[in-house]
Protein backbone atom coordinates (compact mmCIF):
# COMPACT_ATOMS: atom_id res chain seq x y z
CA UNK A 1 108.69 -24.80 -8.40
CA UNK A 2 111.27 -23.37 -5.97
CA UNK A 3 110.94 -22.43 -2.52
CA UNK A 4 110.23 -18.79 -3.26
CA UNK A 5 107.39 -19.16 -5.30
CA UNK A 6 105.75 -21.79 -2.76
CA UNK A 7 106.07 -19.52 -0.14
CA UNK A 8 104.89 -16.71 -1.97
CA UNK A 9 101.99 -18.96 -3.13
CA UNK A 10 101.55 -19.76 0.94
CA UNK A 11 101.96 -16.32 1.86
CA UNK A 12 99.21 -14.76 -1.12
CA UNK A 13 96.63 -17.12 0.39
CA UNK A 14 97.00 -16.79 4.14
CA UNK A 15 96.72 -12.92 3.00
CA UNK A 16 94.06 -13.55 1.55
CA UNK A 17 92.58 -16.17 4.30
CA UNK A 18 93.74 -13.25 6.90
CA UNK A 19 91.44 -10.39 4.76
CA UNK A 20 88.40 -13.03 4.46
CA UNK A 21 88.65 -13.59 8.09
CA UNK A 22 88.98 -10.19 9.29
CA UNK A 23 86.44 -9.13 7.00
CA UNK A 24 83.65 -11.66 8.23
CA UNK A 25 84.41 -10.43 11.98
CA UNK A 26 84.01 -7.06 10.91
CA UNK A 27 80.81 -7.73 9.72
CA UNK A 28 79.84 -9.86 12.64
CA UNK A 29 80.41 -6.99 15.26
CA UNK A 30 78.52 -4.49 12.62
CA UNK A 31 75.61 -6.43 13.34
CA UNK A 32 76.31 -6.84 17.23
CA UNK A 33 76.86 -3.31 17.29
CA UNK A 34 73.37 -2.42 15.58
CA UNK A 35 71.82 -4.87 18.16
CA UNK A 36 72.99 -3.39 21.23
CA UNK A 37 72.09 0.28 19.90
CA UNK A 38 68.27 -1.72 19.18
CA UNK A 39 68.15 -2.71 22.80
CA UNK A 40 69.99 0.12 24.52
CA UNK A 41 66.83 2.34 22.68
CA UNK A 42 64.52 -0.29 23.84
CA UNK A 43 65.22 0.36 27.72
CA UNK A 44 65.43 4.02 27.30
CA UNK A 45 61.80 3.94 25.97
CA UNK A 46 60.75 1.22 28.79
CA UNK A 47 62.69 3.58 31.67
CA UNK A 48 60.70 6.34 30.58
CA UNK A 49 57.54 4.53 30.71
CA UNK A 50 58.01 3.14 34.10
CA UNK A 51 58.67 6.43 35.36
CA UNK A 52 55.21 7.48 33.78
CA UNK A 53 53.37 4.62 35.27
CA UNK A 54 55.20 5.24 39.18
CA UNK A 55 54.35 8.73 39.01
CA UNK A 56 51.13 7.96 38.05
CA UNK A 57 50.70 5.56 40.75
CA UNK A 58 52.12 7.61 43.38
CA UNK A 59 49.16 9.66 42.37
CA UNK A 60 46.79 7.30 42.64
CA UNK A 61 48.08 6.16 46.38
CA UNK A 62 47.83 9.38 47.04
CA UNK A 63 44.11 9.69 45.94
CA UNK A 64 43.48 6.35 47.81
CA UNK A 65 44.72 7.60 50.99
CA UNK A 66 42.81 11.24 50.83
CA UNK A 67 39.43 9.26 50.08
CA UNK A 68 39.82 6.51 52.82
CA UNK A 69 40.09 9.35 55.38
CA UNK A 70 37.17 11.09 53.95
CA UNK A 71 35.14 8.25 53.93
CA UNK A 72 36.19 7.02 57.39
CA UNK A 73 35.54 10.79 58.74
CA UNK A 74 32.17 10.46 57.05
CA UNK A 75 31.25 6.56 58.69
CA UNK A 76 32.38 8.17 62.39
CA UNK A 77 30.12 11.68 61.62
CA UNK A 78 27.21 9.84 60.57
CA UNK A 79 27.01 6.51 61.73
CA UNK A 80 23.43 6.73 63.36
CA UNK A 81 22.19 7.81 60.11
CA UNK A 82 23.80 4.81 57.84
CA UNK A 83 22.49 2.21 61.02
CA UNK A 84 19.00 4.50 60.38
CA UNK A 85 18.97 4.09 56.46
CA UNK A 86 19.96 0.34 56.81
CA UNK A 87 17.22 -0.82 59.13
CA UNK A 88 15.33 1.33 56.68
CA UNK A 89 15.99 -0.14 53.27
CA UNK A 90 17.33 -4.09 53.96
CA UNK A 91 14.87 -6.81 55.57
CA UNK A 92 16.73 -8.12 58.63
CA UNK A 93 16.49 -12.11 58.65
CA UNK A 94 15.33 -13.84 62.41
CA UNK A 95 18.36 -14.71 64.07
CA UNK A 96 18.47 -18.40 65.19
């Protein structure tokens, strides 16, 4: 064999080494590629749920707040009828 034909024999296969490679780090980053779209989705769908679940909840604090004062306004309006209705309905125990 001469030199031409060995180095065209060398040359042949690192082509085709060079396609195989290429070829299996194309396919690698196809799949990468598909993951990151998979979790990019992912935290679009759990960012719109949070903001679901915080507007509910500001809701709810909201709520929270507008009852307490009720019920507070309702203790300091009528606390000589819940001290009444207490002696009323519970059994008070001797104190030692």
């Amino acid at each position: 064999m001469t030199d031409e034909n060995v180095d065209k024999k060398r040359l042949d296969f690192l082509q085709y080494l060079n396609t195989v490679i290429l070829t299996a780090i194309g396919i690698v980053l196809v799949f990468l590629c598909d993951a990151v779209i998979e979790v990019k989705k992912g935290q679009e769908t759990t960012s719109v749920e949070l903001g679901i679940i915080k507007t509910k909840q500001d809701a709810n604090t909201v709520n929270i707040n507008t009852l307490d004062v009720r019920v507070k306004s309702l203790e300091v309006i009528n606390t000589s009828e819940i001290k009444t209705w207490v002696d009323n309905n519970y059994i008070r125990k001797p104190q030692k």
